[in-house]
C-alpha atoms as a PDB file:
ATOM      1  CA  UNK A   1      21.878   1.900 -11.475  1.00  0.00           C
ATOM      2  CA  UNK A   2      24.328   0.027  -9.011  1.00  0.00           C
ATOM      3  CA  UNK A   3      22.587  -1.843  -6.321  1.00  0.00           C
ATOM      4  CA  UNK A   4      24.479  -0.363  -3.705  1.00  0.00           C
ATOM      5  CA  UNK A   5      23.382   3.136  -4.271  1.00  0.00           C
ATOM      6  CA  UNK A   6      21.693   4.425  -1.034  1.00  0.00           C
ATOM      7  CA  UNK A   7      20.740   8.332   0.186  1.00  0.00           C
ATOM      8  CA  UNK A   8      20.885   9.571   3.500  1.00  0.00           C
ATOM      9  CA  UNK A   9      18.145  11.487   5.349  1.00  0.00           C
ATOM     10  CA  UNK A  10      18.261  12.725   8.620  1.00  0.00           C
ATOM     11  CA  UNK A  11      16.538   9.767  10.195  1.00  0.00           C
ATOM     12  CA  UNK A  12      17.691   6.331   8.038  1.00  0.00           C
ATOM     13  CA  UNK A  13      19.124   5.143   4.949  1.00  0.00           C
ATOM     14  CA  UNK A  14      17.246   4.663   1.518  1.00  0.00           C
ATOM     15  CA  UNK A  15      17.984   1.451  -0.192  1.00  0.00           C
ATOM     16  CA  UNK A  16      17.058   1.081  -4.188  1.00  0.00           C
ATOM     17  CA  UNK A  17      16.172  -2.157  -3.504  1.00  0.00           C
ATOM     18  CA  UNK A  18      12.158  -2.467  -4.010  1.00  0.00           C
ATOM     19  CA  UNK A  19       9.752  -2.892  -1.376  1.00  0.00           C
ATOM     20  CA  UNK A  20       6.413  -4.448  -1.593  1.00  0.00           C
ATOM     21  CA  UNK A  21       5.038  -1.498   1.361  1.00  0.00           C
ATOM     22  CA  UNK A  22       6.086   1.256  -1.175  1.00  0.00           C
ATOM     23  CA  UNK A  23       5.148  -0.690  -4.536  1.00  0.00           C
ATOM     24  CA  UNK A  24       1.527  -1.255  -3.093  1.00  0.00           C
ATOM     25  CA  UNK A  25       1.235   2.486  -2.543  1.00  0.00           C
ATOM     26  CA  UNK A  26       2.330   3.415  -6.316  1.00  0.00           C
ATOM     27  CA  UNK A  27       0.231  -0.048  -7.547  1.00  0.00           C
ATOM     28  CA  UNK A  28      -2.901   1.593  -5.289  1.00  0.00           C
ATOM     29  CA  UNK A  29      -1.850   5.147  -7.298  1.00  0.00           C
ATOM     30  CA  UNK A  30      -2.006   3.728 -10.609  1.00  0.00           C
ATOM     31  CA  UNK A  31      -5.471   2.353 -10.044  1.00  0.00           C
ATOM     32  CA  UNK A  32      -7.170   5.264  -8.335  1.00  0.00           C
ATOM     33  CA  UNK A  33      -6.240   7.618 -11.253  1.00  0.00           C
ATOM     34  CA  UNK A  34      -6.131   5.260 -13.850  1.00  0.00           C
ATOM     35  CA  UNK A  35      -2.738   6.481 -14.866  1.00  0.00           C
ATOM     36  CA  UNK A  36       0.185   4.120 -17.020  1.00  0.00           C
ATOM     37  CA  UNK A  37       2.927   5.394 -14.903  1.00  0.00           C
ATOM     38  CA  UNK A  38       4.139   5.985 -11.307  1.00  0.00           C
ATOM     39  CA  UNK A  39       7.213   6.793  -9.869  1.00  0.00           C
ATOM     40  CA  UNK A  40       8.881   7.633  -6.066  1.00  0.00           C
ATOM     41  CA  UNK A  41      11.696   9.199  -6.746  1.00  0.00           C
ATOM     42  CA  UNK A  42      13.624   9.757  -4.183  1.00  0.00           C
ATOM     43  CA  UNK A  43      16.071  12.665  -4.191  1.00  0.00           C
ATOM     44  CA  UNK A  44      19.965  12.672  -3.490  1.00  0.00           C
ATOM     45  CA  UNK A  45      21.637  15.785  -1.782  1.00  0.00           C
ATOM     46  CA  UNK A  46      24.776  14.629  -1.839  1.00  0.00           C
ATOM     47  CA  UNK A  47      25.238  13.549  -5.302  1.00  0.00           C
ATOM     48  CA  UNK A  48      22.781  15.951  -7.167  1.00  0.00           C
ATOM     49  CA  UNK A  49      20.741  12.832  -8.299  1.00  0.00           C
ATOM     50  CA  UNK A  50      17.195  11.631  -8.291  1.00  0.00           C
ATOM     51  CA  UNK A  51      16.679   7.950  -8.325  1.00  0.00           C
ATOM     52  CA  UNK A  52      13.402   5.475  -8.397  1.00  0.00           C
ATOM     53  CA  UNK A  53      12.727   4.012  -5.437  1.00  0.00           C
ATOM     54  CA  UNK A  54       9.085   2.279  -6.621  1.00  0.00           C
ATOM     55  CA  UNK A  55       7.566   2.604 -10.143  1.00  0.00           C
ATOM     56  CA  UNK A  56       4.756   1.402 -12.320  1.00  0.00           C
ATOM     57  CA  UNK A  57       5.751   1.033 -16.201  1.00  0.00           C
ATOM     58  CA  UNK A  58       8.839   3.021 -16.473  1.00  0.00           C
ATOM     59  CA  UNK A  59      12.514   1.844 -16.026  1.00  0.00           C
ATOM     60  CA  UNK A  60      13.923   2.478 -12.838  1.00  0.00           C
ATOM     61  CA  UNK A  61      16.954   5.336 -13.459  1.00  0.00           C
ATOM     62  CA  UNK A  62      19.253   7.674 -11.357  1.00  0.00           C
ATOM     63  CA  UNK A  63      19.178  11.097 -13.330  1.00  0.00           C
ATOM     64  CA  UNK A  64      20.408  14.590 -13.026  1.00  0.00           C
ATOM     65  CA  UNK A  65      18.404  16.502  -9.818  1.00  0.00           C
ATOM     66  CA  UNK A  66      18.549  19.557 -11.878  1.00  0.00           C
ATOM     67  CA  UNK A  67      15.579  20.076 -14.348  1.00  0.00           C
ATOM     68  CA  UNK A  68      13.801  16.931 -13.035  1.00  0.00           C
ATOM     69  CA  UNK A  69      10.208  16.555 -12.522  1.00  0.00           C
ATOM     70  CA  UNK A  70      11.600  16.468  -8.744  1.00  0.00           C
ATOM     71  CA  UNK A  71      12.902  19.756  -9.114  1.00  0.00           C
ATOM     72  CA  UNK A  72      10.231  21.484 -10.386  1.00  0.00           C
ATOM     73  CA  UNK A  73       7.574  19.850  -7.983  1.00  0.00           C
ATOM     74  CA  UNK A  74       9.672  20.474  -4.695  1.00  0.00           C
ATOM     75  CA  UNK A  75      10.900  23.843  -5.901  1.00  0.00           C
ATOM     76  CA  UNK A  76       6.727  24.666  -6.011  1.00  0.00           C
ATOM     77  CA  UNK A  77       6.042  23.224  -2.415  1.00  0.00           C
ATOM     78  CA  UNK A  78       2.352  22.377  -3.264  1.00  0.00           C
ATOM     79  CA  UNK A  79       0.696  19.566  -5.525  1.00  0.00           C
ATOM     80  CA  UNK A  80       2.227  20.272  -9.155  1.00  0.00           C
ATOM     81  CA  UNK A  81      -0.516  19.661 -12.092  1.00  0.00           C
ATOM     82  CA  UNK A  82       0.890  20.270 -15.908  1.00  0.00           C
ATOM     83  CA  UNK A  83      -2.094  19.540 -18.272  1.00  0.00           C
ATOM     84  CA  UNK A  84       0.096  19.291 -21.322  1.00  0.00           C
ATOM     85  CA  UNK A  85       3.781  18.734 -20.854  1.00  0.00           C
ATOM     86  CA  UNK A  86       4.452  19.777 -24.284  1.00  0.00           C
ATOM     87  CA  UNK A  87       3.188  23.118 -24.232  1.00  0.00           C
ATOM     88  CA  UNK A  88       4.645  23.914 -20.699  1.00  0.00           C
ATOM     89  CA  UNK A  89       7.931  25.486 -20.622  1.00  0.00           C
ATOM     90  CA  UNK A  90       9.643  23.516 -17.940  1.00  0.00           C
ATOM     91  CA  UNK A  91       8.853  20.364 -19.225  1.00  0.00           C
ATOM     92  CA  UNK A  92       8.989  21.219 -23.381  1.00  0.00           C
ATOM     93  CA  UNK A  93      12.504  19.556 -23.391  1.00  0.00           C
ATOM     94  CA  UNK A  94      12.199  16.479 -20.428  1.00  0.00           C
ATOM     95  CA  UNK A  95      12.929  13.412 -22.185  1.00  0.00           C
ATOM     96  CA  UNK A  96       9.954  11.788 -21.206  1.00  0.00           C
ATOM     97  CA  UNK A  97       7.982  14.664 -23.177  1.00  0.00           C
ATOM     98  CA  UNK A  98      10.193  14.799 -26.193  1.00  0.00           C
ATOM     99  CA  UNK A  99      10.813  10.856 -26.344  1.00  0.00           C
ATOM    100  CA  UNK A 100       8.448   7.644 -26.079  1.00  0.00           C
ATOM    101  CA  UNK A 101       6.084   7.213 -23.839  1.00  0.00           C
ATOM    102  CA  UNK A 102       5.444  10.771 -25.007  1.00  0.00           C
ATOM    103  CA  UNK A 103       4.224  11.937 -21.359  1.00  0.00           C
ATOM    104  CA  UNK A 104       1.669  14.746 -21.216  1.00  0.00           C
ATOM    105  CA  UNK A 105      -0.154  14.796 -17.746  1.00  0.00           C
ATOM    106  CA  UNK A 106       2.076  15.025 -14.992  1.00  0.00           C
ATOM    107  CA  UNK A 107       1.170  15.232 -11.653  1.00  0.00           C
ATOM    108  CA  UNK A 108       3.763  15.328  -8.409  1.00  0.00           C
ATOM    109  CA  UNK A 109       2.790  15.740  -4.734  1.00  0.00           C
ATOM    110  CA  UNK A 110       6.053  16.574  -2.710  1.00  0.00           C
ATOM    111  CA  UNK A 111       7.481  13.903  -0.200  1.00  0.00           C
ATOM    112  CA  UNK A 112       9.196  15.455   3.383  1.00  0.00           C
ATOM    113  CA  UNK A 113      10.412  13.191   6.495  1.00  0.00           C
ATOM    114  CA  UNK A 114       9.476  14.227  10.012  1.00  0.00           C
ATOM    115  CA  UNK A 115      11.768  16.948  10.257  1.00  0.00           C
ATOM    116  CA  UNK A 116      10.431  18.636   7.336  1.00  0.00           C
ATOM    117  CA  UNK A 117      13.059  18.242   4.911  1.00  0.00           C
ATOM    118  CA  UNK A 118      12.776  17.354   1.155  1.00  0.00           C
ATOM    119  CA  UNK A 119      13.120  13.894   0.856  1.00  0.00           C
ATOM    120  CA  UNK A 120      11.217  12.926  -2.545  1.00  0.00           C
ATOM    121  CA  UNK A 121       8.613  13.404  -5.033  1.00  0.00           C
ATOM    122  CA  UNK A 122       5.262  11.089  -6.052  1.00  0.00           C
ATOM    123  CA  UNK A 123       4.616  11.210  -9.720  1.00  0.00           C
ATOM    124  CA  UNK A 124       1.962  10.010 -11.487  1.00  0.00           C
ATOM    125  CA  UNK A 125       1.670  10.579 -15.417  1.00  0.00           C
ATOM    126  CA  UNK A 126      -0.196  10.037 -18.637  1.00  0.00           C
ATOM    127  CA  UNK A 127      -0.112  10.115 -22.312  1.00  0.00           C
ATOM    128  CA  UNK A 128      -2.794  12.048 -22.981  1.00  0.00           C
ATOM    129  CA  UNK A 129      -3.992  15.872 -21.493  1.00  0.00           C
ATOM    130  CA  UNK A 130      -5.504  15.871 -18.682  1.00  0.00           C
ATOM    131  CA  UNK A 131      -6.665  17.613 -15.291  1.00  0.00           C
ATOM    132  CA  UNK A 132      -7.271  16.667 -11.656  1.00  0.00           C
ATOM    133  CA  UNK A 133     -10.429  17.450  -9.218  1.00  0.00           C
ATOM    134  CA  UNK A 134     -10.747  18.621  -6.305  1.00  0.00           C
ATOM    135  CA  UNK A 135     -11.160  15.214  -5.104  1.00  0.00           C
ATOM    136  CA  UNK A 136      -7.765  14.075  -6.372  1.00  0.00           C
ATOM    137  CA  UNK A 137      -5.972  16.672  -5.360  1.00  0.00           C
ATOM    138  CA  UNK A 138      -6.843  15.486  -1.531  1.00  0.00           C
ATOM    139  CA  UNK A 139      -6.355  11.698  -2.499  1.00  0.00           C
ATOM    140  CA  UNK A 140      -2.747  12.496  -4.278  1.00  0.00           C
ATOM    141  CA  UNK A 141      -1.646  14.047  -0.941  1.00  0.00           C
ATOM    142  CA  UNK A 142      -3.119  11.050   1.032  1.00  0.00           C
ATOM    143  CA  UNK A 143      -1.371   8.888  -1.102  1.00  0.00           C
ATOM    144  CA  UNK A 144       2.326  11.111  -0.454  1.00  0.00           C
ATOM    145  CA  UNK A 145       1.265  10.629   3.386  1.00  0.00           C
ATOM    146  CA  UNK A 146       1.176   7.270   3.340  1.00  0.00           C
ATOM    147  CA  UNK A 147       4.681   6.995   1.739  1.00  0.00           C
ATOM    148  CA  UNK A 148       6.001   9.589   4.328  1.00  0.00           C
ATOM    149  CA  UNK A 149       4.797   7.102   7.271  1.00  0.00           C
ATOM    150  CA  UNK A 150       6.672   4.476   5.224  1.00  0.00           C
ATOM    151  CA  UNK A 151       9.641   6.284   5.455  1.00  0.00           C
ATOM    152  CA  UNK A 152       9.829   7.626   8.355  1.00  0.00           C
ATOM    153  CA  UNK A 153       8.147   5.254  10.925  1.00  0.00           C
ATOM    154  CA  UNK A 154      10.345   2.897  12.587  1.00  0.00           C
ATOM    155  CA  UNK A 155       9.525  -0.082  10.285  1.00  0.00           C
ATOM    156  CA  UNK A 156       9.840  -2.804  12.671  1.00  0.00           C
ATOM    157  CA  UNK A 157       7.042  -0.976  14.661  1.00  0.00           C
ATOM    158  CA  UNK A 158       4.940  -1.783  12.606  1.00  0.00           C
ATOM    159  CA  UNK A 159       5.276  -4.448  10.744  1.00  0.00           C
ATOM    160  CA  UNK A 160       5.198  -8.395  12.513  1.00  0.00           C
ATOM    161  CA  UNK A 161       8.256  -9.975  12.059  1.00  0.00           C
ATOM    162  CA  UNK A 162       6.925 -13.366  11.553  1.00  0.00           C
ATOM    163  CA  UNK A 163       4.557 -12.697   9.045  1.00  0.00           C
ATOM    164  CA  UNK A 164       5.995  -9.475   7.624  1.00  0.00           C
ATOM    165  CA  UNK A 165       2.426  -8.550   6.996  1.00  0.00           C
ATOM    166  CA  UNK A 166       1.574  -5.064   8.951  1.00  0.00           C
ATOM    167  CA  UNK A 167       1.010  -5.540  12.736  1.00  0.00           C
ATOM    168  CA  UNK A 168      -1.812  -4.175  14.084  1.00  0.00           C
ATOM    169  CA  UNK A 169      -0.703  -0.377  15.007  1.00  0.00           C
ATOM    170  CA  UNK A 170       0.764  -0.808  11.153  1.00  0.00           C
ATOM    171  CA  UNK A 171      -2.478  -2.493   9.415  1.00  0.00           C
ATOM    172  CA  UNK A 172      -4.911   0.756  11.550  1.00  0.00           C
ATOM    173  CA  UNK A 173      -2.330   3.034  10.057  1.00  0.00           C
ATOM    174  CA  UNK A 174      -2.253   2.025   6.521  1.00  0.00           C
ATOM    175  CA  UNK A 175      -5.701   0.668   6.528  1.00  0.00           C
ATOM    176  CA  UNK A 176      -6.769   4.833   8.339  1.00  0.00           C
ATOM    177  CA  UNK A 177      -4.974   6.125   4.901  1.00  0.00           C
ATOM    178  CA  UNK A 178      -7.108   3.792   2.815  1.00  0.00           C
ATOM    179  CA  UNK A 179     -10.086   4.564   4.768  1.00  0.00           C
ATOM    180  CA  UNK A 180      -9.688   8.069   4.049  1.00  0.00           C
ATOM    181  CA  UNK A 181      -9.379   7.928   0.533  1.00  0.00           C
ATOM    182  CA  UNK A 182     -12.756   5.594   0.260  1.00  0.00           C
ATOM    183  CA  UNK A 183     -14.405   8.718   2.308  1.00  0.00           C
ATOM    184  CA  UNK A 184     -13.062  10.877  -0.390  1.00  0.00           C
ATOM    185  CA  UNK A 185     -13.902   9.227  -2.962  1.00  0.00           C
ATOM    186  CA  UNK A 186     -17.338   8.042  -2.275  1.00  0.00           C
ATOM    187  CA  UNK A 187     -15.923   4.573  -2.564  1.00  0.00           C
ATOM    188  CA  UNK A 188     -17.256   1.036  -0.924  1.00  0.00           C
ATOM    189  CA  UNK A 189     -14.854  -0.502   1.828  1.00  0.00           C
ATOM    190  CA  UNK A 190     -15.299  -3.384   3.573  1.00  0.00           C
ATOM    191  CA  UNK A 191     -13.422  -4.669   6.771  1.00  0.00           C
ATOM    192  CA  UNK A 192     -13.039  -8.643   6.797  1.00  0.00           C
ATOM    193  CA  UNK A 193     -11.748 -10.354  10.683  1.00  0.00           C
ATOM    194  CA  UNK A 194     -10.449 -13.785  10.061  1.00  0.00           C
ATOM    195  CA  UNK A 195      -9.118 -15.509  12.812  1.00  0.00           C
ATOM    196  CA  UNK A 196      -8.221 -19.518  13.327  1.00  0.00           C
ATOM    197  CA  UNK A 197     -10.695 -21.342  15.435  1.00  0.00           C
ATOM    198  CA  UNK A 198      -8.384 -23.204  18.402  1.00  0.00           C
ATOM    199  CA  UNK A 199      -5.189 -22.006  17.195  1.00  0.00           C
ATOM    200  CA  UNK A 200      -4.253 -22.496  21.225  1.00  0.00           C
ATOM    201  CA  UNK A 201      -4.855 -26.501  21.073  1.00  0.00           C
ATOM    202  CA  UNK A 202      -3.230 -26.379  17.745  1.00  0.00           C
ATOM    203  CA  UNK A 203      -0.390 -24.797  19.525  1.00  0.00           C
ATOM    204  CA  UNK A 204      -0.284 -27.445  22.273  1.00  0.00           C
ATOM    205  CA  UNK A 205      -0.475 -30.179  19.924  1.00  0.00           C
ATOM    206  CA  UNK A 206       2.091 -29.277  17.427  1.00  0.00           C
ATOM    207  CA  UNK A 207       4.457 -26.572  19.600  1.00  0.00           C
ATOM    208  CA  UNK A 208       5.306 -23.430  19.111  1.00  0.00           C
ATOM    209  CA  UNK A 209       7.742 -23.454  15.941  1.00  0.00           C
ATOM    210  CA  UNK A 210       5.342 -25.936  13.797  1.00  0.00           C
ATOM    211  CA  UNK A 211       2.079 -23.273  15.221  1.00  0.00           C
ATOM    212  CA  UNK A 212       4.290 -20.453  13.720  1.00  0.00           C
ATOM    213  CA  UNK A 213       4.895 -22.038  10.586  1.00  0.00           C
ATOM    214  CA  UNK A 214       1.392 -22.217  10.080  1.00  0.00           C
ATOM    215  CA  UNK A 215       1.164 -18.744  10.977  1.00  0.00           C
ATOM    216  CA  UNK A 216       3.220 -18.238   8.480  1.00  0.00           C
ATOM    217  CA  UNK A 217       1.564 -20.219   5.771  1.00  0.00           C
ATOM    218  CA  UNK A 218      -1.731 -18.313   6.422  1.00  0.00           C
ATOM    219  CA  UNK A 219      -0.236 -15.519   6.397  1.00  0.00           C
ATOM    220  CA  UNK A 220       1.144 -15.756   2.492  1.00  0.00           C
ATOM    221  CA  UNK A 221      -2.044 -17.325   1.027  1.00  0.00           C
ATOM    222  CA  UNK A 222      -3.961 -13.768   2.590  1.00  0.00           C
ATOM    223  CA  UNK A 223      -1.089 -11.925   0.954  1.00  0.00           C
ATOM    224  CA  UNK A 224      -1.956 -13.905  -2.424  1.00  0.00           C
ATOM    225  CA  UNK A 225      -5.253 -13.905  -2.352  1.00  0.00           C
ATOM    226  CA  UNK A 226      -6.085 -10.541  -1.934  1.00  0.00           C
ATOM    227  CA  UNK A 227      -5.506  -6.928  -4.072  1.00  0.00           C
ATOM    228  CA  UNK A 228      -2.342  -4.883  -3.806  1.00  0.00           C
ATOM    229  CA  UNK A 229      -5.210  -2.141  -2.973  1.00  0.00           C
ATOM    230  CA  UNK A 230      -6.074  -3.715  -0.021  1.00  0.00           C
ATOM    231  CA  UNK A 231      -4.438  -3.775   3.448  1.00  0.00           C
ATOM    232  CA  UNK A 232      -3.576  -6.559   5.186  1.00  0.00           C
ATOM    233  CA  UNK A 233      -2.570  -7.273   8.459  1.00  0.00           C
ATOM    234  CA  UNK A 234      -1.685  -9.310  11.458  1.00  0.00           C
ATOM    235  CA  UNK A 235      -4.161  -7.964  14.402  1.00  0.00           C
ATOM    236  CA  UNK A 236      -3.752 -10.475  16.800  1.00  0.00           C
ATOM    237  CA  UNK A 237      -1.747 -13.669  17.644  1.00  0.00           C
ATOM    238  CA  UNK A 238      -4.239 -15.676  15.718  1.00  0.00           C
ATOM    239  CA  UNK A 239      -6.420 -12.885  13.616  1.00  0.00           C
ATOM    240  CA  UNK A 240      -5.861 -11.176  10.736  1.00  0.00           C
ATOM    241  CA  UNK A 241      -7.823  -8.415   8.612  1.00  0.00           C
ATOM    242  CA  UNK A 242      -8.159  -7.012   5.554  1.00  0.00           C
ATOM    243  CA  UNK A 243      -9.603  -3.803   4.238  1.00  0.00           C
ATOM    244  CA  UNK A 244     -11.126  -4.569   0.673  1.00  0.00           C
ATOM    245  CA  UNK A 245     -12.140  -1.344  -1.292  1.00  0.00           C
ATOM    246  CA  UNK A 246     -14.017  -0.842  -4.287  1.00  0.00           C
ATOM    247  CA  UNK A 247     -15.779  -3.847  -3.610  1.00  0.00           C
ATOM    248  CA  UNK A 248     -19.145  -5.183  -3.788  1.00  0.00           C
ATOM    249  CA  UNK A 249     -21.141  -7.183  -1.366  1.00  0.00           C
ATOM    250  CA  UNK A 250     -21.101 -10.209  -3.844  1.00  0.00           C
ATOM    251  CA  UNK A 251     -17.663  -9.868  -4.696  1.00  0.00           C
ATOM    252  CA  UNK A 252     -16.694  -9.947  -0.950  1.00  0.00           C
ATOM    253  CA  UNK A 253     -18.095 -13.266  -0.546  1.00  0.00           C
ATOM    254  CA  UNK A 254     -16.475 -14.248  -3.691  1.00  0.00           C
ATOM    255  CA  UNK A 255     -13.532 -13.320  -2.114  1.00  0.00           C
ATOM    256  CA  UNK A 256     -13.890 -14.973   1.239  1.00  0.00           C
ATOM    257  CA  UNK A 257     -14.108 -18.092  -0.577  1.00  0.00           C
ATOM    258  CA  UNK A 258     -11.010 -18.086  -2.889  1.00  0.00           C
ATOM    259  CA  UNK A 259      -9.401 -17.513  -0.080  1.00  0.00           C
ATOM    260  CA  UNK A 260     -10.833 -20.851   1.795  1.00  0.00           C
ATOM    261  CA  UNK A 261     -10.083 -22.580  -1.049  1.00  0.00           C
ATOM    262  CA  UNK A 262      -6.663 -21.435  -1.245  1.00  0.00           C
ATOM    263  CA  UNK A 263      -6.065 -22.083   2.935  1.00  0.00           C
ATOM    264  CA  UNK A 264      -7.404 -25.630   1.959  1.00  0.00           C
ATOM    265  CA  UNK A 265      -5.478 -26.398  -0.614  1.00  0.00           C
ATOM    266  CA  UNK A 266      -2.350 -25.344   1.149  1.00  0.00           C
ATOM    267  CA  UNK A 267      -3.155 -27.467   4.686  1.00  0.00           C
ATOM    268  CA  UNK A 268      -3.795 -30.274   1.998  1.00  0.00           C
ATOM    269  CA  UNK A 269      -0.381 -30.024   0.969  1.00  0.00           C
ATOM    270  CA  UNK A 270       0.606 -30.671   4.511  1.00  0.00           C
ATOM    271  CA  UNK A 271      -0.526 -34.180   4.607  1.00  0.00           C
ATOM    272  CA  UNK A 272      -0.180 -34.270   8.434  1.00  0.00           C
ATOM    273  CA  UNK A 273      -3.931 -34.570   8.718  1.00  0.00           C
ATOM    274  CA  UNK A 274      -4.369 -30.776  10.219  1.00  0.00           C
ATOM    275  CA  UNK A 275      -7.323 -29.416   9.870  1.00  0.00           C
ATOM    276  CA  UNK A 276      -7.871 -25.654  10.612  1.00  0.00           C
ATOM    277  CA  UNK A 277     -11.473 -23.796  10.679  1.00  0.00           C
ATOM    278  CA  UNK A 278     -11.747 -20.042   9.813  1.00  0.00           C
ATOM    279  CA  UNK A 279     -14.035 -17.963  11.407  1.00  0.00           C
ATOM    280  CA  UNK A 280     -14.718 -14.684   9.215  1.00  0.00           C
ATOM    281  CA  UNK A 281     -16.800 -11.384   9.359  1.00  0.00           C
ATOM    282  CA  UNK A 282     -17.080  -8.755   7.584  1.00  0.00           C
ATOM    283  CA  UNK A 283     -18.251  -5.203   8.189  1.00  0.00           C
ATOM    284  CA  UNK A 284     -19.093  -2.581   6.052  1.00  0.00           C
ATOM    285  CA  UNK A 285     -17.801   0.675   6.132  1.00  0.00           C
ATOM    286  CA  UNK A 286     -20.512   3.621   7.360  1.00  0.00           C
ATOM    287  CA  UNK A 287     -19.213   7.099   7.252  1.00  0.00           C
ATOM    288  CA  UNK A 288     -22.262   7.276  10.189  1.00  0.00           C
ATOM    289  CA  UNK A 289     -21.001   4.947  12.712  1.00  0.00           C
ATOM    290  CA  UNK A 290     -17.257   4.347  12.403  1.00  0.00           C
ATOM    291  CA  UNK A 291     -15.038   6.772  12.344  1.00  0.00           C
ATOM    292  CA  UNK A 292     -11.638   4.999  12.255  1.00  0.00           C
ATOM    293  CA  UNK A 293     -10.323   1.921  11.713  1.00  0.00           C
ATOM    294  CA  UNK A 294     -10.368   0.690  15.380  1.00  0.00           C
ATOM    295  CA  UNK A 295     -14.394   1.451  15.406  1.00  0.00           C
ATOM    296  CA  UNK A 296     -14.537  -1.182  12.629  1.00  0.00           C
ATOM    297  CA  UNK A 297     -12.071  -3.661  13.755  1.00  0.00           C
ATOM    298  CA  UNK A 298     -13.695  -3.613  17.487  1.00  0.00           C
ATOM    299  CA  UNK A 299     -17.379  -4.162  15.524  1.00  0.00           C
ATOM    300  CA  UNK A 300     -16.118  -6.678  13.464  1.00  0.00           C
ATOM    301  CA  UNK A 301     -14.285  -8.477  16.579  1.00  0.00           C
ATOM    302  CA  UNK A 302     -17.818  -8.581  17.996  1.00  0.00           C
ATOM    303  CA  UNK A 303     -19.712  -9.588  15.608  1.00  0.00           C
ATOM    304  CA  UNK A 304     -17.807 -13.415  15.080  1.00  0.00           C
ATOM    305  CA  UNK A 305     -20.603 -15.131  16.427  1.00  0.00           C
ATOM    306  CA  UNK A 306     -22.499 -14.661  12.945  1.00  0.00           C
ATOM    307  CA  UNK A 307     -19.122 -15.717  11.115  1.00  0.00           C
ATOM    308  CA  UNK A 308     -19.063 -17.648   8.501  1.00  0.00           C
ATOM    309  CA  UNK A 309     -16.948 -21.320   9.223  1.00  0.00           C
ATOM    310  CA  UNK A 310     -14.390 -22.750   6.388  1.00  0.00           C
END
C-alpha cells in the first residue's frame, strides 16, 4: 500500500499513516474483548477500495470494497455478529476464513462522519466461535463512537499542541467514552490529578521556552508510563490527568510511583540541579456521585491538599 494513498470524506482527508489516537482505540478493543485482531478500515468511494487505517495483528492492506467484511457490515446498518465465519455464507470464501489466521468470530460496528455518511467499519475477530452480550454489543458501539469523534472533530481542538497529549475538552471527551464503558462493564476506574508544585517560579527562573520543555518532558514520561487503555491528558497549564481502568487500589499506587521514579530519573538526566515536586490525587470512580468526567476532575482538583508529594 503506497504511502500516499488518502480518501476523501465530506469534512477532511484520511491519511494511512498511523496514529497513536486511533491505535489506542483498537489497542483498548483488543483488550476489552480479548480478541487477536482489530482493524479500522476505512472505506474508499472513489476507488472501490477498503484500506487499514489502525490494526492489531493483521497486515495493513487496501482490498476490493466489494465482498469485504466492510461491505457486508455497512450494507446491514447495525452491529454485525457472525459466530462461525465458516459456516456463514457471506464469509465461506473471505480469505481470512479460508486462509491462516483461519478467522471465525467476526464482529463489525459501522463507522459514519457527522453528516451521516459511510465512512468505515470497526472489526474485531477471533479464531475460535464465539458470541457477544448484551453488554458488548453497547461497548462495541462506544468503542465506533469514539473513533467517529476522532474523525470528525477538529483535531487541533482538542488535542495541546505542545504536548500532543489530549487538552482538556479532548482528555473529558475521550476519558467520558472510557467512563462509559467502565459503567457498562461493571469495571473499576480511577481518576489521578497530577500537577507540578511552583511550575510559575520555575517559569520565572528558567523562561518560558526551557518551562515548556519541561512541559514537554513530563508530558512523555506520563505517556510512557501509563496503559494504552488509559487516557491521558493536559488539563491545565501545569496539570495533567489520567483515567486508569481496570485497576486496583494497590496497583494505583504502584502506579503513581513508577511514574515518580520515571519523572526523577528524567530531571536527573538534566543535571541543571532542577528539582520539581508532584502533587497527586486520585479519585475513585462512583456511579453515585459523579456523573461525568468534569464531576471527577473538579473533586479531584479539590481534594490536592491530601496529595501525595514526589
Amino acid at each position: 500500500m503506497a504511502d500516499e494513498h488518502i480518501t476523501e470524506t465530506p469534512r477532511n482527508i484520511l491519511s494511512v499513516q498511523p496514529e497513536e489516537r486511533f491505535d489506542r482505540i483498537s489497542r483498548m478493543a483488543a483488550k476489552l474483548f480479548d480478541v487477536p485482531f482489530v482493524q479500522v478500515n476505512l472505506l474508499d468511494i472513489e476507488r472501490k477500495q477498503v484500506w487499514t487505517k489502525s490494526r492489531v495483528g493483521l497486515d495493513a492492506r487496501v482490498r476490493p470494497y466489494a465482498g469485504s467484511i466492510c461491505e457486508v457490515a455497512l450494507r446491514e446498518k447495525s452491529t454485525l455478529v457472525v459466530h462461525d465465519a465458516s459456516k456463514d455464507p457471506r464469509f465461506v470464501d473471505h480469505h481470512l476464513v479460508t486462509e491462516k489466521p483461519w478467522v471465525r468470530f467476526i464482529s463489525a460496528q459501522a463507522i459514519y462522519d457527522n453528516a451521516g455518511n459511510d465512512l468505515g467499519v470497526l472489526t474485531l475477530m477471533d479464531c475460535a466461535p464465539r458470541h457477544l452480550t448484551e453488554s458488548q454489543y453497547s461497548i462495541l458501539r462506544e468503542l465506533a463512537a469514539m473513533l467517529e469523534y476522532e474523525f470528525s472533530a477538529d483535531h487541533y481542538h482538542t488535542i495541546d499542541p505542545l504536548t500532543r497529549l489530549a487538552n482538556r475538552r479532548g482528555f473529558e471527551i475521550l476519558a467520558g467514552h472510557s467512563l462509559a464503558i467502565c459503567q457498562r462493564q461493571g469495571i473499576r476506574a480511577t481518576l489521578l490529578h497530577m500537577d507540578i508544585d511552583r511550575f510559575g517560579v520555575f517559569n520565572e527562573q528558567i523562561g518560558f521556552d526551557e518551562a515548556n520543555q519541561l512541559l514537554q518532558l513530563v508530558a512523555a514520561e506520563i505517556a510512557h508510563v501509563f496503559r494504552e487503555s488509559d487516557a491521558v491528558g493536559r488539563v491545565g497549564p501545569d496539570e495533567f490527568a489520567v483515567l486508569l481502568t481496570d485497576t486496583s487500589p494497590d496497583m494505583v499506587g504502584l502506579v503513581s510511583s513508577r511514574l515518580a521514579a520515571a519523572l526523577y530519573g528524567a530531571m536527573k538526566e538534566r543535571k541543571d540541579g532542577l528539582n520539581l515536586a508532584f502533587s497527586v490525587a486520585s479519585v475513585e470512580y462512583d456511579v453515585g456521585r459523579h456523573q461525568s468526567i468534569p464531576v471527577l476532575l473538579a473533586e479531584a482538583e479539590t481534594s490536592l491538599h491530601e496529595r501525595a508529594e514526589y
